[in-house]
Protein backbone atom coordinates (compact mmCIF):
# COMPACT_ATOMS: atom_id res chain seq x y z
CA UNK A 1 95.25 134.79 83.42
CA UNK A 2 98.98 134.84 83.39
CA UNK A 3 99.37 132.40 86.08
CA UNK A 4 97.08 129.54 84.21
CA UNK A 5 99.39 130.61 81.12
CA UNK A 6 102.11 130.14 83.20
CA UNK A 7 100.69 126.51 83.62
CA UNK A 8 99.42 125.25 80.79
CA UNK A 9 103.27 126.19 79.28
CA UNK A 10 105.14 124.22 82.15
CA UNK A 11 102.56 121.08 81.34
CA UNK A 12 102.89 121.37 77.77
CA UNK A 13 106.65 121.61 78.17
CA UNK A 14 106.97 118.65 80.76
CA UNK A 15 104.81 116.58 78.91
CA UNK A 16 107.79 117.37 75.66
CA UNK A 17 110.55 116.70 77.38
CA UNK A 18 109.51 113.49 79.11
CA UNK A 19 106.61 111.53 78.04
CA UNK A 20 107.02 112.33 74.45
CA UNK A 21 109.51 109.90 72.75
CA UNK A 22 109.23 110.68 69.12
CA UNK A 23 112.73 111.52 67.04
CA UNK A 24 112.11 114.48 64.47
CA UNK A 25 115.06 115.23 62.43
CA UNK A 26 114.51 119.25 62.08
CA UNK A 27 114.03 119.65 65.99
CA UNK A 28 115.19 118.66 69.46
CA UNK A 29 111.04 118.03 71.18
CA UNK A 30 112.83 117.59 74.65
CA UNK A 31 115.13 120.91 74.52
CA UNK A 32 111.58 122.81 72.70
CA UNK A 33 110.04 121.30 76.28
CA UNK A 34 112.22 122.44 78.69
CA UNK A 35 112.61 126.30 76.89
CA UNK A 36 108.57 125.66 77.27
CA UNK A 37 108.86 124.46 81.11
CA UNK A 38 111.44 127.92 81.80
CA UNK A 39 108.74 130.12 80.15
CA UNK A 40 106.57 128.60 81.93
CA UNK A 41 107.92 129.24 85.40
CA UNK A 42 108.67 132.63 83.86
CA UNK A 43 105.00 133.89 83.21
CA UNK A 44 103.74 132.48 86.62
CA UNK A 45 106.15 134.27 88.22
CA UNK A 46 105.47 137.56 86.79
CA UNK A 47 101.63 136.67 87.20
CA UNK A 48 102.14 135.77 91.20
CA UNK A 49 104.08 139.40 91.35
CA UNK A 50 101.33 141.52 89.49
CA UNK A 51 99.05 139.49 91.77
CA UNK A 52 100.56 140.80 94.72
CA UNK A 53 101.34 144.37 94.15
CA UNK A 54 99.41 146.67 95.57
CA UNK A 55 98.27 150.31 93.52
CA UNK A 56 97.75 153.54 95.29
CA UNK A 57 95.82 156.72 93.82
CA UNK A 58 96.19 160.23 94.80
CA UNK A 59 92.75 162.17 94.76
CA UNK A 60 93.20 165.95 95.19
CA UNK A 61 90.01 168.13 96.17
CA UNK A 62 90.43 171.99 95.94
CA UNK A 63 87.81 174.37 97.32
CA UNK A 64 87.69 177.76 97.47
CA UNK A 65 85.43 179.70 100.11
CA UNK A 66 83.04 183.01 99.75
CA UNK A 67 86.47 185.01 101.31
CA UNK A 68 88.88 183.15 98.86
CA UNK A 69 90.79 180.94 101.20
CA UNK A 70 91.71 178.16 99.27
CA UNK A 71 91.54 174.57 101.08
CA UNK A 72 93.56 171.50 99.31
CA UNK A 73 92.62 168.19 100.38
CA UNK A 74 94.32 164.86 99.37
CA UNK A 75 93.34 161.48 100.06
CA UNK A 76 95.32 158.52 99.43
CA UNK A 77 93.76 154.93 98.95
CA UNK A 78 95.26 151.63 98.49
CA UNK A 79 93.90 148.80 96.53
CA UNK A 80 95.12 145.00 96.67
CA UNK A 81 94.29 143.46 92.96
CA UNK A 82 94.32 140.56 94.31
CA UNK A 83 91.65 140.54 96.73
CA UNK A 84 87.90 140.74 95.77
């Protein structure tokens, strides 16, 4: 979702700075496009790097036999986000 965010604000900001040529006296439209275009690139960066990162979970098992040894178990996974 960030990453089509990312998008849409880089279009929306190009589209300010250069194909609209309208003069409003309270605000710059090309300098509003171009902080648009940087936030743009911003949020699709952050989405390509949350995208990419990879999470790993800990599970811990403990069992305890009929002559009270106690066994500890851990198994580590890693899941990519990204893939489905």
């Amino acid at each position: 979702m960030s990453i089509g965010t990312g998008i849409v604000l880089f279009v929306i900001g190009a589209i300010l700075a250069f194909a609209v040529n309208v003069q409003v006296s309270w605000i710059d439209l090309h300098l509003v496009g171009y902080i648009l275009m940087g936030a743009g690139v911003i949020v699709f960066l952050i989405g390509i790097v949350l995208l990419v990162r990879k999470r790993s979970t800990v599970a811990t098992t403990r069992t305890v036999d009929s002559a009270g040894r106690e066994q500890v178990t851990q198994q580590r996974s890693e899941s990519d986000p990204g893939v489905y």
